[in-house]
C-alpha atoms as a PDB file:
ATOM      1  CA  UNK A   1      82.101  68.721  33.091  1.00  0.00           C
ATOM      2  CA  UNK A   2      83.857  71.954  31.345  1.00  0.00           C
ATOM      3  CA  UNK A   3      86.302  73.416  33.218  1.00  0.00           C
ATOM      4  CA  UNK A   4      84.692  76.104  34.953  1.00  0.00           C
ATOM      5  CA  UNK A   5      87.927  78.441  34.015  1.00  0.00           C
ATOM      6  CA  UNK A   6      86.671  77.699  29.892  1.00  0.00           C
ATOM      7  CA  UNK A   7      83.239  78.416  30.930  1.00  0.00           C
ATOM      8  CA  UNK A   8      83.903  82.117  32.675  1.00  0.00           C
ATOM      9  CA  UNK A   9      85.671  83.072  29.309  1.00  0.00           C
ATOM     10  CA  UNK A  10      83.128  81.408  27.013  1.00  0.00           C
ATOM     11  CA  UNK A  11      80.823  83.774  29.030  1.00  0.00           C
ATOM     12  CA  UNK A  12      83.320  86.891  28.307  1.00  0.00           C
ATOM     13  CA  UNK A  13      83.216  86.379  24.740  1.00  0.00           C
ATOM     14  CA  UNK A  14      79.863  87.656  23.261  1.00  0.00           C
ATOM     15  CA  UNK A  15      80.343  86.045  19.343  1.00  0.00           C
ATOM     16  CA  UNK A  16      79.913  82.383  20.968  1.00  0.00           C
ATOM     17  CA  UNK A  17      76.074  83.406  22.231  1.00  0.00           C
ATOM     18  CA  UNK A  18      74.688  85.023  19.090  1.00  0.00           C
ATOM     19  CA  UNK A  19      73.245  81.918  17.763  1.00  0.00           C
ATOM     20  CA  UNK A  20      71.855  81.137  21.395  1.00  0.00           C
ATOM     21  CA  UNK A  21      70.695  84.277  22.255  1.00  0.00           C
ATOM     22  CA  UNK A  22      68.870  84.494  18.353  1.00  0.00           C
ATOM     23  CA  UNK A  23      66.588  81.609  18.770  1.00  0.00           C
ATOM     24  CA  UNK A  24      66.212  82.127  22.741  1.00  0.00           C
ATOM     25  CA  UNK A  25      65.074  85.857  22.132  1.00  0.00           C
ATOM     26  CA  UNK A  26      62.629  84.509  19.468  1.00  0.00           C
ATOM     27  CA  UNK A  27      61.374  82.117  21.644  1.00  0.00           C
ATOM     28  CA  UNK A  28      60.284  84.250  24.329  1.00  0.00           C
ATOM     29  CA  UNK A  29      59.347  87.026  21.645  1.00  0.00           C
ATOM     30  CA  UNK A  30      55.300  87.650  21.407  1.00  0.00           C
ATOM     31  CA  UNK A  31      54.138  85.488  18.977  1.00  0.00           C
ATOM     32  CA  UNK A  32      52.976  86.879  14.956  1.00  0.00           C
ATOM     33  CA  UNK A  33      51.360  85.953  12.019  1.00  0.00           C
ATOM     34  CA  UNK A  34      55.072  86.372  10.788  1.00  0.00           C
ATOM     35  CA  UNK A  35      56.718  83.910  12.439  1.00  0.00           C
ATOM     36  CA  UNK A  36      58.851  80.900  11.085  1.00  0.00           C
ATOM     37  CA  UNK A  37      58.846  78.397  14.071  1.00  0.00           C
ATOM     38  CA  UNK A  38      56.420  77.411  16.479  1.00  0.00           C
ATOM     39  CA  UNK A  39      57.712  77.583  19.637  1.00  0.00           C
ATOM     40  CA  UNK A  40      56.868  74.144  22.396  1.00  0.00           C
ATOM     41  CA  UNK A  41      58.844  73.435  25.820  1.00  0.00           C
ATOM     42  CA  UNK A  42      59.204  70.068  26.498  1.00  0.00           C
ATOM     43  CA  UNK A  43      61.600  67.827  28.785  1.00  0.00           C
ATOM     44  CA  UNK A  44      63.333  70.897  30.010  1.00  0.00           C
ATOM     45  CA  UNK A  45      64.131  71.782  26.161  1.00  0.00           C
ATOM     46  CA  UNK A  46      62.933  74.411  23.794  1.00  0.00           C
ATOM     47  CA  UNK A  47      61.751  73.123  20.642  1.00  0.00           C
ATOM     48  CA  UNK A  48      61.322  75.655  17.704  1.00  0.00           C
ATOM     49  CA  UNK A  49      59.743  73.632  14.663  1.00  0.00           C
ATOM     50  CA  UNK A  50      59.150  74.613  11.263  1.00  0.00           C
ATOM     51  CA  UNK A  51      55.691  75.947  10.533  1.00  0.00           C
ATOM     52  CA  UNK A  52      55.765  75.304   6.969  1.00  0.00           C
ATOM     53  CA  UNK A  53      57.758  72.084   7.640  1.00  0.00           C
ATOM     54  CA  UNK A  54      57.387  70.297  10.768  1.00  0.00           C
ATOM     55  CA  UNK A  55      59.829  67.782  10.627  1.00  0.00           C
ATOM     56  CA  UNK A  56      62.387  70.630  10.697  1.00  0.00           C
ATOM     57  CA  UNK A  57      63.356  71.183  14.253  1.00  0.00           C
ATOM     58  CA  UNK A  58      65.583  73.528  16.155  1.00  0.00           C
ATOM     59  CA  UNK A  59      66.203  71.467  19.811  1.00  0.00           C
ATOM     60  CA  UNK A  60      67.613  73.760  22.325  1.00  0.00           C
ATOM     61  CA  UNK A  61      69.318  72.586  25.788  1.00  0.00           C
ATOM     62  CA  UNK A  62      69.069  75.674  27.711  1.00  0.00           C
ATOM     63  CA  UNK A  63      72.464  76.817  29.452  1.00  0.00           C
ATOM     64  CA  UNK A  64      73.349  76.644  32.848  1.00  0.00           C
ATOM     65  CA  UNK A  65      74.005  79.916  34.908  1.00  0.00           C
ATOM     66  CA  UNK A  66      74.840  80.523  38.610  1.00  0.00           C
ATOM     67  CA  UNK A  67      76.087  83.245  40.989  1.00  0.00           C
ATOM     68  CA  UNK A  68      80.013  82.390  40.960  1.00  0.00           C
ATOM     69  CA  UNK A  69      80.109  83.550  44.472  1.00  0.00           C
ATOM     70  CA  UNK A  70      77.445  81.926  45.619  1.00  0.00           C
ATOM     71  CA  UNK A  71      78.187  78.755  43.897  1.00  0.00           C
ATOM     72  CA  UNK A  72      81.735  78.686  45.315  1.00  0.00           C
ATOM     73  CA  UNK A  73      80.443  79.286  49.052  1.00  0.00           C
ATOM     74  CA  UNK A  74      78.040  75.997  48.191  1.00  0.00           C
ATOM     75  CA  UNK A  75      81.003  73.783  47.230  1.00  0.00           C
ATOM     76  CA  UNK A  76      83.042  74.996  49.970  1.00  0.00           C
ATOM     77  CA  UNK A  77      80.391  74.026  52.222  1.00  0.00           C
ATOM     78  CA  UNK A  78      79.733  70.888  50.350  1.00  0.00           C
ATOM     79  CA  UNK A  79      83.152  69.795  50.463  1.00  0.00           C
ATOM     80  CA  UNK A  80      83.305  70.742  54.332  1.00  0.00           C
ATOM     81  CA  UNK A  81      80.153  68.008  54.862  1.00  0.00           C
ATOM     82  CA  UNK A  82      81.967  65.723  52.820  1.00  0.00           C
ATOM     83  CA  UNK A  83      85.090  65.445  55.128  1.00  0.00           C
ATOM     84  CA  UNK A  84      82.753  65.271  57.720  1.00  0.00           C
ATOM     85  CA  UNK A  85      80.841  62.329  56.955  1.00  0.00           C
ATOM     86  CA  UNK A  86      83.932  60.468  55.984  1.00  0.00           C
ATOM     87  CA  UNK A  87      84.996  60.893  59.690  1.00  0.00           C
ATOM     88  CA  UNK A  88      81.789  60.037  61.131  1.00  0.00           C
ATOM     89  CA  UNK A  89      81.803  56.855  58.919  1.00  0.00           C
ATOM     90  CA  UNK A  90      85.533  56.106  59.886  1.00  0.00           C
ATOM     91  CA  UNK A  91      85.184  56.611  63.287  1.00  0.00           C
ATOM     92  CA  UNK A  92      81.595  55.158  64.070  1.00  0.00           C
ATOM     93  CA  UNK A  93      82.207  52.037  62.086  1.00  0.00           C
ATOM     94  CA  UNK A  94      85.058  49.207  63.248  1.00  0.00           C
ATOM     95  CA  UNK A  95      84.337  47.089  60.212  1.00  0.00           C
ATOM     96  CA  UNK A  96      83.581  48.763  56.941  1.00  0.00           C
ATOM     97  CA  UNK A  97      80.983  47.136  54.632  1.00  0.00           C
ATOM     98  CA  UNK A  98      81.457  46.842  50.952  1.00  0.00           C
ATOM     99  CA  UNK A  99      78.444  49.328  51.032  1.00  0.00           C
ATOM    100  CA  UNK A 100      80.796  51.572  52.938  1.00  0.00           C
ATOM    101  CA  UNK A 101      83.514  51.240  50.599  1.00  0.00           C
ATOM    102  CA  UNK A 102      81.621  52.387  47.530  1.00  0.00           C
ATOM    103  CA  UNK A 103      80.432  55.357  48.967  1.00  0.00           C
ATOM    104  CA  UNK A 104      83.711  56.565  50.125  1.00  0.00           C
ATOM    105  CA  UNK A 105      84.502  56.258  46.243  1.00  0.00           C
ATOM    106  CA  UNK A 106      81.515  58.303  45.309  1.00  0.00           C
ATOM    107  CA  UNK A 107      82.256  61.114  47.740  1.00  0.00           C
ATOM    108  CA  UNK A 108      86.078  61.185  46.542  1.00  0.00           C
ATOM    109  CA  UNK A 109      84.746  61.780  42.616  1.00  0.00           C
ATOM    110  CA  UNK A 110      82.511  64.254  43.990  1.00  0.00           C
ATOM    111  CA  UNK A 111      85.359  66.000  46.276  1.00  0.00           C
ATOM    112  CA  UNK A 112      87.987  65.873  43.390  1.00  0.00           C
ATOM    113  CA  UNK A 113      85.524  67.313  41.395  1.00  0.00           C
ATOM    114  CA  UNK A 114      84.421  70.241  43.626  1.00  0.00           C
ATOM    115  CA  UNK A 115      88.043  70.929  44.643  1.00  0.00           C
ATOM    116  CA  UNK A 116      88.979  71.565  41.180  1.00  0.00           C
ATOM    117  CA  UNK A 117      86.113  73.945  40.708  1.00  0.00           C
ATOM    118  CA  UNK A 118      86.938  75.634  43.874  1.00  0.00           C
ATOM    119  CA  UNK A 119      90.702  76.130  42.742  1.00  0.00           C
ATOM    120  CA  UNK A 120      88.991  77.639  39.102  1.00  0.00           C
ATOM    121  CA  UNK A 121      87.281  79.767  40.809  1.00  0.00           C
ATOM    122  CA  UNK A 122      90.393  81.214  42.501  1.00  0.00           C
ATOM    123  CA  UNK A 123      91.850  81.277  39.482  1.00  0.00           C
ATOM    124  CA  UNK A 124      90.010  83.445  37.703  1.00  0.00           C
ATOM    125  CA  UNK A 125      89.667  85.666  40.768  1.00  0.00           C
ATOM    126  CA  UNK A 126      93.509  86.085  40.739  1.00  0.00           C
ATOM    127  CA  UNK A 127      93.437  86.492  36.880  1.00  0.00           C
ATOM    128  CA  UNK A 128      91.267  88.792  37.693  1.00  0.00           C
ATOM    129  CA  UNK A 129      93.172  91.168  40.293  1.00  0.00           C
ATOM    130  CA  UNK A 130      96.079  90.847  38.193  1.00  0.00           C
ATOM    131  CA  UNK A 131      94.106  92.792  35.421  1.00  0.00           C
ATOM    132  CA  UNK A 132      93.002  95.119  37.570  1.00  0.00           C
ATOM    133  CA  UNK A 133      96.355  95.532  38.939  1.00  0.00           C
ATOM    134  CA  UNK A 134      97.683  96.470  35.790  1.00  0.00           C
ATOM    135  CA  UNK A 135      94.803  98.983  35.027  1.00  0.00           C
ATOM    136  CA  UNK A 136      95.697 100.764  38.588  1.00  0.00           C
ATOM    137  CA  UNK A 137      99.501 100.506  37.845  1.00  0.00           C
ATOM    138  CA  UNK A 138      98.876 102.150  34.379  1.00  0.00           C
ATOM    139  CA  UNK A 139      96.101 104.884  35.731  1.00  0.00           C
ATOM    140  CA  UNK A 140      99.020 106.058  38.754  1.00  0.00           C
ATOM    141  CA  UNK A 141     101.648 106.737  35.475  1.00  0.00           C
ATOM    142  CA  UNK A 142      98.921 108.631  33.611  1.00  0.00           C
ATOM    143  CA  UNK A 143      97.518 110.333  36.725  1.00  0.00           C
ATOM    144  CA  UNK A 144     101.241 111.491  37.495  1.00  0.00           C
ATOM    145  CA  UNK A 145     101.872 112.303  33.559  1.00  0.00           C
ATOM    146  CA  UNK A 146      98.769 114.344  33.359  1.00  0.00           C
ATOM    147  CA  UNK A 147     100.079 116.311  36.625  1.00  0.00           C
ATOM    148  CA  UNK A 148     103.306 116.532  35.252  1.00  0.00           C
ATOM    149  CA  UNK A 149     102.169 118.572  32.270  1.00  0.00           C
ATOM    150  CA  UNK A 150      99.842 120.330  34.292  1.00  0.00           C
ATOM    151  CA  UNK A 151     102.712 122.019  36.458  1.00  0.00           C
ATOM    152  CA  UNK A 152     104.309 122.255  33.572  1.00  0.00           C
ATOM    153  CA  UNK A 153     101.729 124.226  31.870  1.00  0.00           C
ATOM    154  CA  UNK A 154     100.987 126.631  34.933  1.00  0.00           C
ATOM    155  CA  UNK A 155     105.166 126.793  34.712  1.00  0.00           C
ATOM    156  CA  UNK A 156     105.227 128.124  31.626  1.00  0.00           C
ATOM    157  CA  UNK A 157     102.425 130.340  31.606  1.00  0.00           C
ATOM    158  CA  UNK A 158     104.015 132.398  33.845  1.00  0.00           C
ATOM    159  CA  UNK A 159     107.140 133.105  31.480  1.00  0.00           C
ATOM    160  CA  UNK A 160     104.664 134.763  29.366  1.00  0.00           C
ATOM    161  CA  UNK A 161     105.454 138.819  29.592  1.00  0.00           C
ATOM    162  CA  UNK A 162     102.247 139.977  27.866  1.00  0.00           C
ATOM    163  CA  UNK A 163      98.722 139.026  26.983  1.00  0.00           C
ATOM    164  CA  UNK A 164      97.778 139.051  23.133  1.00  0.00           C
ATOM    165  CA  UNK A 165      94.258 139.290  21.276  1.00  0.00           C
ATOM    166  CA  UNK A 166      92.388 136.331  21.212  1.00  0.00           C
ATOM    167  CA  UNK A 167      92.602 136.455  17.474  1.00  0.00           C
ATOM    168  CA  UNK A 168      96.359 135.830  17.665  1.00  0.00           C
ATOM    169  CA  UNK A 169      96.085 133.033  20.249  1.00  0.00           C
ATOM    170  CA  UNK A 170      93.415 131.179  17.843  1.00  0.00           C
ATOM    171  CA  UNK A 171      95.946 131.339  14.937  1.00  0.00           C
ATOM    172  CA  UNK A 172      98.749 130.156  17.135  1.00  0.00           C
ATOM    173  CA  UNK A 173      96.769 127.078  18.051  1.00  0.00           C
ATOM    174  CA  UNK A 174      95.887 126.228  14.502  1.00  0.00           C
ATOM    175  CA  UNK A 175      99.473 126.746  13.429  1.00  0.00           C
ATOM    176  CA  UNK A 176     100.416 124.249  16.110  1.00  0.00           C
ATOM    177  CA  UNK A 177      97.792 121.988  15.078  1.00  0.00           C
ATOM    178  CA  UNK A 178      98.555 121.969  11.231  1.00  0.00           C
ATOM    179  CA  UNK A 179     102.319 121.488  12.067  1.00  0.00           C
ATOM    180  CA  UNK A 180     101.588 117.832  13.661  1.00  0.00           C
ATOM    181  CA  UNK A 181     101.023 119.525  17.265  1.00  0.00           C
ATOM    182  CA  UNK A 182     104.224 120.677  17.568  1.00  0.00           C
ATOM    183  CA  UNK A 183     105.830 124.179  18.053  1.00  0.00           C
ATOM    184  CA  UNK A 184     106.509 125.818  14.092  1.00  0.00           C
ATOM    185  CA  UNK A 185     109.741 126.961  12.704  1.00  0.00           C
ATOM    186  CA  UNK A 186     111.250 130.290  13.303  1.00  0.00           C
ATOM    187  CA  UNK A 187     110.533 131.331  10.327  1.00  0.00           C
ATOM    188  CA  UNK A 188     106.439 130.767  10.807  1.00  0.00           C
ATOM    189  CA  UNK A 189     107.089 132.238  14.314  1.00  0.00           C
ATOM    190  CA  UNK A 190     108.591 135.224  12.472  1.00  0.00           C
ATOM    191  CA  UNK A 191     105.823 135.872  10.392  1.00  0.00           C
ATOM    192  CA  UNK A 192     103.139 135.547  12.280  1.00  0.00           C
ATOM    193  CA  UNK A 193     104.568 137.749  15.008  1.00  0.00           C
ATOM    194  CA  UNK A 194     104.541 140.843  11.989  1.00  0.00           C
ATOM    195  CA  UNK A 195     101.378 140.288  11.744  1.00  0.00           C
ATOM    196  CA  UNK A 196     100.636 140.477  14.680  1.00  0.00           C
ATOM    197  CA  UNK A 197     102.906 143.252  16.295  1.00  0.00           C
ATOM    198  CA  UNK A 198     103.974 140.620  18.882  1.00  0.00           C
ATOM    199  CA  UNK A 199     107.541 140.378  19.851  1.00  0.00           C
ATOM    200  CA  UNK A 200     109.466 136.950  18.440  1.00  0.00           C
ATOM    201  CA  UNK A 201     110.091 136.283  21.743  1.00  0.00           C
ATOM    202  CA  UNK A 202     107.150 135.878  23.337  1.00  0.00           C
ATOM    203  CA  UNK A 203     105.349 134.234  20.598  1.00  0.00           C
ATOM    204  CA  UNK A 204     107.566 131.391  21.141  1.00  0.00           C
ATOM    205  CA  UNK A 205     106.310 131.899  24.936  1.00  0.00           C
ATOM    206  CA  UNK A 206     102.920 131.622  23.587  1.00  0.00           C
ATOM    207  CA  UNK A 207     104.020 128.235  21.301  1.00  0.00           C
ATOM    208  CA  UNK A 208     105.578 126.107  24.099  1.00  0.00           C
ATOM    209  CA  UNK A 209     102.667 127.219  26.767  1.00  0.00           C
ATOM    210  CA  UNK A 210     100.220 125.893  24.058  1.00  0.00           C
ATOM    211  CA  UNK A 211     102.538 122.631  23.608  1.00  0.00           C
ATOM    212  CA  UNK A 212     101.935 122.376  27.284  1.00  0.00           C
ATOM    213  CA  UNK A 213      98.315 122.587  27.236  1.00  0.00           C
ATOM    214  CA  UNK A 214      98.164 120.281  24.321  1.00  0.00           C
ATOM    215  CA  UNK A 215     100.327 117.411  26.301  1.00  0.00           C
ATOM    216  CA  UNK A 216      98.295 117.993  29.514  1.00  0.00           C
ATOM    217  CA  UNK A 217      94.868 117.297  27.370  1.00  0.00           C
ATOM    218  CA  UNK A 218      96.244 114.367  25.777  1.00  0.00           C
ATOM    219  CA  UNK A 219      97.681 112.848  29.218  1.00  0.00           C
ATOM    220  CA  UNK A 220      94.405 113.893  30.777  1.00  0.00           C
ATOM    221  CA  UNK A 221      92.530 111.876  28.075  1.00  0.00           C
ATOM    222  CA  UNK A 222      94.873 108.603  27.806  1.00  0.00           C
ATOM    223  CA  UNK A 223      94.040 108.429  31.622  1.00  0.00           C
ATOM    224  CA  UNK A 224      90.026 108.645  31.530  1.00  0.00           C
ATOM    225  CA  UNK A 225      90.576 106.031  28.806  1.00  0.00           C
ATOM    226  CA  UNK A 226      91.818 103.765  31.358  1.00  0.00           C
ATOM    227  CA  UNK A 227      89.743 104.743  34.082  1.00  0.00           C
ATOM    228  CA  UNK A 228      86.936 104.367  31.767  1.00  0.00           C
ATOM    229  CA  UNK A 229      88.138 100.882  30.816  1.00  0.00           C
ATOM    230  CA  UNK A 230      88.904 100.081  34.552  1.00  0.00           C
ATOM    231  CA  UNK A 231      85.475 100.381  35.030  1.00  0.00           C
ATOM    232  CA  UNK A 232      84.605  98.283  32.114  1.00  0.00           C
ATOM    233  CA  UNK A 233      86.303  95.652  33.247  1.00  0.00           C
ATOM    234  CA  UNK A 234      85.053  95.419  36.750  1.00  0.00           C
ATOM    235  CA  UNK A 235      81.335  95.807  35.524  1.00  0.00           C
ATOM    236  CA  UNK A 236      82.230  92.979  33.208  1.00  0.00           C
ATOM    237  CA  UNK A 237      83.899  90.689  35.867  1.00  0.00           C
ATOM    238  CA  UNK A 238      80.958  91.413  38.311  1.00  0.00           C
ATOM    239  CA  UNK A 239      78.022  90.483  35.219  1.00  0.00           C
ATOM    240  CA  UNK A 240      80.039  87.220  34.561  1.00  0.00           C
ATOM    241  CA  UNK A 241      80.446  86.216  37.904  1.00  0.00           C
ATOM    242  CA  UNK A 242      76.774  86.965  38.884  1.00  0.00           C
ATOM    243  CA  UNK A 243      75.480  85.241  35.869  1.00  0.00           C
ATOM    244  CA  UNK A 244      77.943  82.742  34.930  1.00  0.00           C
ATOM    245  CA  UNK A 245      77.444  80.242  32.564  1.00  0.00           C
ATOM    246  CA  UNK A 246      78.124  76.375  34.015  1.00  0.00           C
ATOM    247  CA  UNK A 247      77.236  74.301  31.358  1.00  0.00           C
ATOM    248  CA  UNK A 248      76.922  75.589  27.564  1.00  0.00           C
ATOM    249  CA  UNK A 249      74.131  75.384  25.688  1.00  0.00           C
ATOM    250  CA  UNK A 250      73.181  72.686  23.442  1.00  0.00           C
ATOM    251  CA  UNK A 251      71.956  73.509  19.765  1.00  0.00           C
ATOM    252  CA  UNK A 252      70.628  70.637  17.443  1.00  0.00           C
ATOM    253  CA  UNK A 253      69.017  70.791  13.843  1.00  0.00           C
ATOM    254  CA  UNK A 254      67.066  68.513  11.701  1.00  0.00           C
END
């Protein structure tokens, strides 16, 4: 059997199903007077055939899925009656038949088996939080960057002596904007304080409050980008682990 580890990130990884999920979604389409196969279920496999050929087939071994949580709680509990009818054979037995013998060996493949999809499991759950702990690590330094710049920006606003026209302000930001976001020479300072009958002084108020602003809103938006892909990846986790794939799908063609 695939290690169930291999499985959860086959299941992550959306390229490996597009074949599988093309001829299952045609399958279970309604059919038309345009279609290419004809569709039959048989022996637990879909069978897509060539209308125009019928010796051309498409044989389909439908995956496995299960509830990861639920299927973990079953081989727990699996594992638990295991052990327990070892005991009871051990201890209700003096002489152990060859019968005996042979079963313990069947229900010490099954146990090695389950306990290695049981420690999988836990893998991928601690692969898991360790994502997620990164995510939360990384939205705390953005969260505290955003609120630096934000006290920053309240800061600095309050150096500002006098209010301008709104005309002014606009053609401060696009200065700042077509300089690479970042406060202009003197010299552009200079002149567009003339124009603007606004002291040299507090233009370059007006500049680094603007600089402020701009690093708050680009602190503010690196950390919805990782809230928004915090969420991503928790939605993701929970899909995989409520439909997780167990045994791949089988494709054959002649």
């Amino acid at each position: 059997m695939t290690d169930i580890t291999e499985l959860f990130d086959y299941n992550r990884e959306n390229n490996n199903h597009e074949e599988y999920d093309k001829y299952m979604s045609y399958y279970y389409q309604a059919p038309s007077k345009k279609d290419t196969f004809g569709r039959e279920f048989k022996d637990g496999k879909i069978i897509l055939h060539n209308l125009k050929d019928p010796k051309k087939r498409i044989i389909i071994t439908p995956a496995k899925t299960a509830n990861l949580y639920y299927y973990y709680k079953k081989i727990l509990l699996e594992n638990d009656v295991m052990m327990e009818k070892v005991s009871t054979l051990i201890e209700g037995k003096q002489n152990l038949t060859k019968e005996d013998y042979d079963e313990f060996e069947e229900i010490k493949k099954k146990y090695s088996l389950y306990l290695k999809q049981i420690q999988e499991i836990d893998g991928i759950h601690s692969n898991h939080y360790k994502e997620i702990d990164v995510f939360i690590t990384d939205k705390i330094e953005k969260g505290l960057l955003m609120a630096k710049y934000y006290n920053e920006r309240v800061k600095q606003f309050k150096e500002i002596k006098e209010p301008i026209l709104k005309e002014a302000k606009n053609e401060m930001i696009k200065l700042f904007k077509e300089n690479g976001n970042r406060i202009p020479i003197d010299a552009s300072i200079n002149k567009l304080s003339r124009k603007h009958n606004i002291p040299s002084n507090d233009s370059e108020e007006w500049f680094k409050w603007i600089e402020k602003c701009y690093l708050y809103m680009m602190a503010r938006k690196k950390l919805y980008e990782v809230v928004d892909k915090l969420k991503e990846n928790k939605e993701d986790f929970e899909i995989k682990l409520e439909n997780c794939m167990i045994e791949k799908p089988v494709i054959e063609k002649n």
